[in-house]
Protein backbone atom coordinates (compact mmCIF):
# COMPACT_ATOMS: atom_id res chain seq x y z
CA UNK A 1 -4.88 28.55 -39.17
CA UNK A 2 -3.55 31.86 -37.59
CA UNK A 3 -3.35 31.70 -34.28
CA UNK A 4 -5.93 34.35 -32.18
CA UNK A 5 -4.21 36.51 -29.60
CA UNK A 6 -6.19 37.05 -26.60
CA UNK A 7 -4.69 40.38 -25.77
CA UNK A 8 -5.16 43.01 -28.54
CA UNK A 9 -3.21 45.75 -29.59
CA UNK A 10 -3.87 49.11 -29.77
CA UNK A 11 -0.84 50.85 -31.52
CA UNK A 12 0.17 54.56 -32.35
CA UNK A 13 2.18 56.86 -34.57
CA UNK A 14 2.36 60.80 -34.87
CA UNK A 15 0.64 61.33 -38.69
CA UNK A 16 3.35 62.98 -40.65
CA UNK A 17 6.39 62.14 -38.45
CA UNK A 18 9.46 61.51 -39.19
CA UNK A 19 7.76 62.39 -42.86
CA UNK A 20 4.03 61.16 -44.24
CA UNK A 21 5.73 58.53 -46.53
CA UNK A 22 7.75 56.63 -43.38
CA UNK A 23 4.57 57.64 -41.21
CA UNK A 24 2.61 56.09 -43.37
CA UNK A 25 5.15 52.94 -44.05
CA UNK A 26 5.33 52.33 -40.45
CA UNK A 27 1.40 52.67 -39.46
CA UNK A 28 1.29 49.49 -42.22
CA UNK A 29 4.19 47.78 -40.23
CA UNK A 30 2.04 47.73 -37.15
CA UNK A 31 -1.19 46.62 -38.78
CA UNK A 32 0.33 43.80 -40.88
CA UNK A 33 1.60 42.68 -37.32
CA UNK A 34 -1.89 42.04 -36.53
CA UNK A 35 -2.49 45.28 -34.12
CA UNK A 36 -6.51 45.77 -33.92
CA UNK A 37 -6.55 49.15 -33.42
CA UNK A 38 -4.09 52.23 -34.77
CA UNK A 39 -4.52 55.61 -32.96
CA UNK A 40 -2.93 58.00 -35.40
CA UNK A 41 -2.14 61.04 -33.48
CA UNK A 42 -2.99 64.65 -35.64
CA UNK A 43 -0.30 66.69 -33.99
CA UNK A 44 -1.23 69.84 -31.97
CA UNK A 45 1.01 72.68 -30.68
CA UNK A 46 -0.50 72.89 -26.86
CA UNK A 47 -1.14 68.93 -25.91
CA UNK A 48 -1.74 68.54 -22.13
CA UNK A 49 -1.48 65.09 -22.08
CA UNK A 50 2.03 64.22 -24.27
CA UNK A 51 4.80 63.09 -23.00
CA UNK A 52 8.58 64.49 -24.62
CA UNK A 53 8.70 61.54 -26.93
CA UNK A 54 5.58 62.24 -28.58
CA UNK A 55 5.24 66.14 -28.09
CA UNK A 56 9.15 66.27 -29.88
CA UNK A 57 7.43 63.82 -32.58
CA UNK A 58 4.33 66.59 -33.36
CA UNK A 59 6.51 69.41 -33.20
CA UNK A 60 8.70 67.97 -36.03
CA UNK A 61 5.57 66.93 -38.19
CA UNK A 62 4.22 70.41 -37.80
CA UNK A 63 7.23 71.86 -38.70
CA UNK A 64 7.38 69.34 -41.60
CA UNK A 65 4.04 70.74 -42.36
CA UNK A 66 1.17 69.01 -41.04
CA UNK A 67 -2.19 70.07 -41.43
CA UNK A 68 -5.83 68.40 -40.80
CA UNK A 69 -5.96 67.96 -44.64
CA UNK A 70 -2.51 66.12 -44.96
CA UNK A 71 -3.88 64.19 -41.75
CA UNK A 72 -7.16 63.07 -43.95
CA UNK A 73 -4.99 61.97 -46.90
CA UNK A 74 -3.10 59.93 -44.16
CA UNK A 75 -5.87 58.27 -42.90
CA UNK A 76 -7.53 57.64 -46.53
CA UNK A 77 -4.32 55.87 -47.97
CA UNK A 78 -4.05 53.33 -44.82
CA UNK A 79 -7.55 52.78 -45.20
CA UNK A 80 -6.93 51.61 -48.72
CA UNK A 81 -4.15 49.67 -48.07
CA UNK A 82 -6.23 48.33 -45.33
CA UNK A 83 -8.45 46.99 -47.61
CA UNK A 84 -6.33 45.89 -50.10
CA UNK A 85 -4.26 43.87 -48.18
CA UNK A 86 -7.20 42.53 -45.83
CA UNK A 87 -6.31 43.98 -42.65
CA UNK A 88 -8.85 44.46 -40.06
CA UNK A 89 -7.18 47.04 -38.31
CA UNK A 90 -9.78 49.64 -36.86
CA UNK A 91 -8.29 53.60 -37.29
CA UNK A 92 -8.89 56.14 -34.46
CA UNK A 93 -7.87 59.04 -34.74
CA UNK A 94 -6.57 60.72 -31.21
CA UNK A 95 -6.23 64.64 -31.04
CA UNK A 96 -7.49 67.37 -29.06
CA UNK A 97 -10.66 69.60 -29.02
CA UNK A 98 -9.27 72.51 -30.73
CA UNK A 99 -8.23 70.89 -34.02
CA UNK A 100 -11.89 69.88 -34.34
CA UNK A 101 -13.67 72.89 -33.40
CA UNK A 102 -11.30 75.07 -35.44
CA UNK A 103 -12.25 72.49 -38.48
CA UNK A 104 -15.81 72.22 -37.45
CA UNK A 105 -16.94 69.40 -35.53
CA UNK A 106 -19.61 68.20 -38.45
CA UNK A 107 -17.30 68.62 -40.91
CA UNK A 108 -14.64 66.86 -38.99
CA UNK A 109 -16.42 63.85 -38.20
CA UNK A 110 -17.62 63.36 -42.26
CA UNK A 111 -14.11 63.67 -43.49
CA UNK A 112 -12.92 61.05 -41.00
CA UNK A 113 -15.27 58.75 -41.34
CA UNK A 114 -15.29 59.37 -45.17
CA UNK A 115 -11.27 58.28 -44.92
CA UNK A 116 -12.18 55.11 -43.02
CA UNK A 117 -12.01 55.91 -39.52
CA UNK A 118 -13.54 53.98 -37.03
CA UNK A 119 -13.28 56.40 -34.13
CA UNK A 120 -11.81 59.54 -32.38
CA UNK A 121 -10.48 59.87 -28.54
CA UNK A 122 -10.46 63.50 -27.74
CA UNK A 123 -8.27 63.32 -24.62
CA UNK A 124 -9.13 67.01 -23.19
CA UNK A 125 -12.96 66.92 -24.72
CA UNK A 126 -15.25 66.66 -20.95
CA UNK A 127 -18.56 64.98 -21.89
CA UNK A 128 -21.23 67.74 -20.70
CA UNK A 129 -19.25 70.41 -22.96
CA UNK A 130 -18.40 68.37 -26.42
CA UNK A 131 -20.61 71.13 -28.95
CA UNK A 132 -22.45 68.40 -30.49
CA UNK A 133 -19.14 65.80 -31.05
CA UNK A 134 -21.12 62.91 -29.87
CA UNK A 135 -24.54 63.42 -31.52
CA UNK A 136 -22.51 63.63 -34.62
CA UNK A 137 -20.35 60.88 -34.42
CA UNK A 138 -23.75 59.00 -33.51
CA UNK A 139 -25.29 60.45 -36.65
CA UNK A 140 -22.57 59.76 -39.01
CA UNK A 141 -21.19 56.27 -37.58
CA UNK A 142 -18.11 57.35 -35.45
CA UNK A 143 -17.25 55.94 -32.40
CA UNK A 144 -16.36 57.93 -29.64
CA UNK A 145 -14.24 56.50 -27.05
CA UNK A 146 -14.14 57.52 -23.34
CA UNK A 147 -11.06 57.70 -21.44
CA UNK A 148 -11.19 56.53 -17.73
CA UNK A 149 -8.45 58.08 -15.01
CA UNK A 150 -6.83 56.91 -11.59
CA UNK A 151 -8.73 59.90 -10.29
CA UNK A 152 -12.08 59.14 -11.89
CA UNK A 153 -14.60 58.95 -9.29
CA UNK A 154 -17.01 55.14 -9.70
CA UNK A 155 -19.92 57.24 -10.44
CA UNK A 156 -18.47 58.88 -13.44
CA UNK A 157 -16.77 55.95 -14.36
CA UNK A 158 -20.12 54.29 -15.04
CA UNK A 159 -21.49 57.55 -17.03
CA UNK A 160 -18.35 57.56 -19.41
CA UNK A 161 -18.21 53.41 -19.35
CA UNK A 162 -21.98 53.85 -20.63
CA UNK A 163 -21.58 56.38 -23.28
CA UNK A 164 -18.16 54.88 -24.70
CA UNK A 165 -18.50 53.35 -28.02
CA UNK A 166 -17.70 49.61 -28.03
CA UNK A 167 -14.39 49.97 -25.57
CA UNK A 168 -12.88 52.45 -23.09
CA UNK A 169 -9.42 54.17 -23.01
CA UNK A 170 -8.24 53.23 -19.18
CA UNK A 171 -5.52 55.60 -18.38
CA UNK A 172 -2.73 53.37 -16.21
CA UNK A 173 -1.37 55.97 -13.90
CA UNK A 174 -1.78 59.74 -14.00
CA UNK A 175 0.73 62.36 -15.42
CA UNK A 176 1.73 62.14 -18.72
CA UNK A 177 2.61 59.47 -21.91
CA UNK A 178 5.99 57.24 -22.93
CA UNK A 179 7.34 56.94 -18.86
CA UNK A 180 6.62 53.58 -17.49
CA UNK A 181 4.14 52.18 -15.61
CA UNK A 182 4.84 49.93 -13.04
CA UNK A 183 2.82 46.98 -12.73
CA UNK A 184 1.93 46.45 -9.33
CA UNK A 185 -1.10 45.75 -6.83
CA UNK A 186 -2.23 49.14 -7.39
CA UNK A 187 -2.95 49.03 -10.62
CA UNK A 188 -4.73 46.01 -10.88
CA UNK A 189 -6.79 46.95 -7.41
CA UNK A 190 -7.88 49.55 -10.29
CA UNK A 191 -8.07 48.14 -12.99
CA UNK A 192 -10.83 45.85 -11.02
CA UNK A 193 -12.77 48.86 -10.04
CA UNK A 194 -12.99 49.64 -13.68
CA UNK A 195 -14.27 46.36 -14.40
CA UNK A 196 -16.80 46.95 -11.29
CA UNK A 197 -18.16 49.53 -13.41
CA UNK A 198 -17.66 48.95 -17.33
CA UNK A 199 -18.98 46.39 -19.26
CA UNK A 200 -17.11 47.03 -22.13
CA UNK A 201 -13.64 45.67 -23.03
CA UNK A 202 -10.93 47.86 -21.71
CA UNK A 203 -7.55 49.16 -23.45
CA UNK A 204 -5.12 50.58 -21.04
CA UNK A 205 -2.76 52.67 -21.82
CA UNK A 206 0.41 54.73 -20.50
CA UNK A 207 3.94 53.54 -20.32
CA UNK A 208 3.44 50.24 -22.01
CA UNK A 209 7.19 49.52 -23.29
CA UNK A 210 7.76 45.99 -22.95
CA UNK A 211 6.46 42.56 -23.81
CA UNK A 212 6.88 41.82 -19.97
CA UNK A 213 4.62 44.25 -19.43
CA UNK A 214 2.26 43.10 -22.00
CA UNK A 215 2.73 39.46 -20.59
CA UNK A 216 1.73 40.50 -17.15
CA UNK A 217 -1.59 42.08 -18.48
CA UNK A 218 -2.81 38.98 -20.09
CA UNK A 219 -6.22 37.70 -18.80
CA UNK A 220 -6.63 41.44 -17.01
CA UNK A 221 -7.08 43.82 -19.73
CA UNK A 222 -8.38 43.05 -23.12
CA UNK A 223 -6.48 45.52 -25.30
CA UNK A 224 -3.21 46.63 -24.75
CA UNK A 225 -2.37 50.56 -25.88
CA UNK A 226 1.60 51.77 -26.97
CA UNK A 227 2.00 55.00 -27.85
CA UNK A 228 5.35 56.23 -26.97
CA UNK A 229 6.66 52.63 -27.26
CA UNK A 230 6.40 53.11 -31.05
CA UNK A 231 7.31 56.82 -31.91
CA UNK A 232 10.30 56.41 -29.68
CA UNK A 233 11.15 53.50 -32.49
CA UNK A 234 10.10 55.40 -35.26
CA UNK A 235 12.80 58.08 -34.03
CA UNK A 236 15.71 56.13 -33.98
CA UNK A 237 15.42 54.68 -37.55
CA UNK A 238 14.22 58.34 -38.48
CA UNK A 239 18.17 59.16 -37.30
CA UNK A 240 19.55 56.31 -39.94
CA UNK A 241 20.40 56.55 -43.35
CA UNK A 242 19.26 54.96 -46.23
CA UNK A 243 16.51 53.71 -44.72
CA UNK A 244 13.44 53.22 -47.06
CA UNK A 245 9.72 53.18 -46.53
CA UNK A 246 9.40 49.75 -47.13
CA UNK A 247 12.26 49.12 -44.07
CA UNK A 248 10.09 50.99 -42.22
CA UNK A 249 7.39 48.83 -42.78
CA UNK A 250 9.45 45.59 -42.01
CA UNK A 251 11.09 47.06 -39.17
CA UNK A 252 7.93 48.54 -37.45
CA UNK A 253 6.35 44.80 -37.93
CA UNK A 254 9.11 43.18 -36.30
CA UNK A 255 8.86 45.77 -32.76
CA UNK A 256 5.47 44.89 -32.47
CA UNK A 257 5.67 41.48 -32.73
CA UNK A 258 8.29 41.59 -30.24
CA UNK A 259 6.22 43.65 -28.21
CA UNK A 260 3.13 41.29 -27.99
CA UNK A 261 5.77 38.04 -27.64
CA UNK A 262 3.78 36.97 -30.97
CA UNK A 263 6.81 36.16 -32.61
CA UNK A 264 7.72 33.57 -29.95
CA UNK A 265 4.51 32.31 -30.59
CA UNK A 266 5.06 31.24 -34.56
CA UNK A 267 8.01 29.62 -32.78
CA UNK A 268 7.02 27.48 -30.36
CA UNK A 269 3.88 26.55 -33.18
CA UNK A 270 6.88 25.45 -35.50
């Protein structure tokens, strides 16, 4: 029997970076790892909350030519190899208010969930001013997920704990994605006050680069988020030749194992 891993994995590429057949190959590579979660990011020219890693990443697929639709066609063909393959990986897809509005927010929240998505975090979306996203997501079967800061007050962490859909996004430090986080006395003082206030299991993310890291985490956190971690990756075998999409697969599969120490696992099972 496969072992269960107690901390889950949240994982994350840019859709249509380096190109949407190795974007594609290398989403696959982290779900056949066993990652529960995929955030695939729909790239946006103004993000507020992206560090260089990932903003370089989105600028390249939009110069590659990204759009919502190529996004949606993305999301559709993981979710059938998803199926096919019997992975239980849950897709989110992460992007900012103005993509949906521009698309319409209805309309948005159909297609996505028509492709298989589980949920969307809208990092820049405030709760009292969403035009509608929630009661639509409700409506049509979307989760929404809430993100929690360092600066978020305990009273509003129990509103957006509350209204979260099935986990919440806990930021680990404030600024911006891919530098690290250190993991010190702080940060689980705070993670602790999250717990005070959230019933729900928590994925924190920012600066997540190593298995240490990960290690360290175990028993405090539930879910484990890696954004830049991966794209960083993806952009150093985007750099080698003669790389196919099926490499990327392997090779993306491999990182995350190493990132969740699950390959040291299978060995000390053997």
């Amino acid at each position: 029997m496969e072992k269960q891993h107690k901390t889950q994995l949240m994982g994350h590429i840019v859709a249509g970076y380096p190109h949407f057949e190795l974007s594609l190959n290398a989403a696959l590579g982290i779900a056949k790892a066993g990652a529960s979660y995929l955030e695939v990011q729909f790239p946006f020219s103004d993000p507020n909350a992206d560090g260089i890693v990932i903003e370089e990443a989105c600028n390249k697929s939009i110069e590659e030519g990204f759009s919502v639709a190529k996004g949606f066609e993305l999301l559709s063909a993981l979710s059938t190899h998803f199926r096919e393959d019997s992975l239980p990986t849950k897709l989110i897809i992460m992007t900012y208010g103005n993509i949906i509005f521009r698309y319409g927010v209805e309309s948005f929240v159909k297609k996505a969930k028509e492709c298989g998505v589980w949920g969307l975090i809208v990092p820049d979306l405030p709760i009292e001013s969403d035009e509608s996203l929630r009661v639509l997501a409700k409506k049509h079967k979307l989760a929404i997920i809430s993100l929690i800061t360092p600066n978020t007050p305990p009273k509003r962490m129990t509103k957006l704990a509350k209204i979260s859909d099935e986990i919440v996004y806990v930021v680990a430090r404030a600024g911006i994605t891919g530098d690290k986080t250190h993991l010190n006395t702080a940060l689980f003082e705070y993670i602790e006050c999250v717990k005070k206030h959230c019933q729900k299991p928590i994925a924190l993310g920012f600066g997540i680069n190593s298995y240490e890291q990960v290690a360290l985490l175990e028993g405090k956190v539930d879910i484990v988020v890696a954004g830049s971690y991966f794209v960083r990756y993806i952009s150093t075998l985007a750099a080698q030749a003669n790389l196919t999409p099926q490499d990327y697969a392997q090779k993306l599969q491999a990182y995350t194992q190493a990132l969740m120490g699950w390959e040291q696992e299978k060995q000390a099972d053997s």
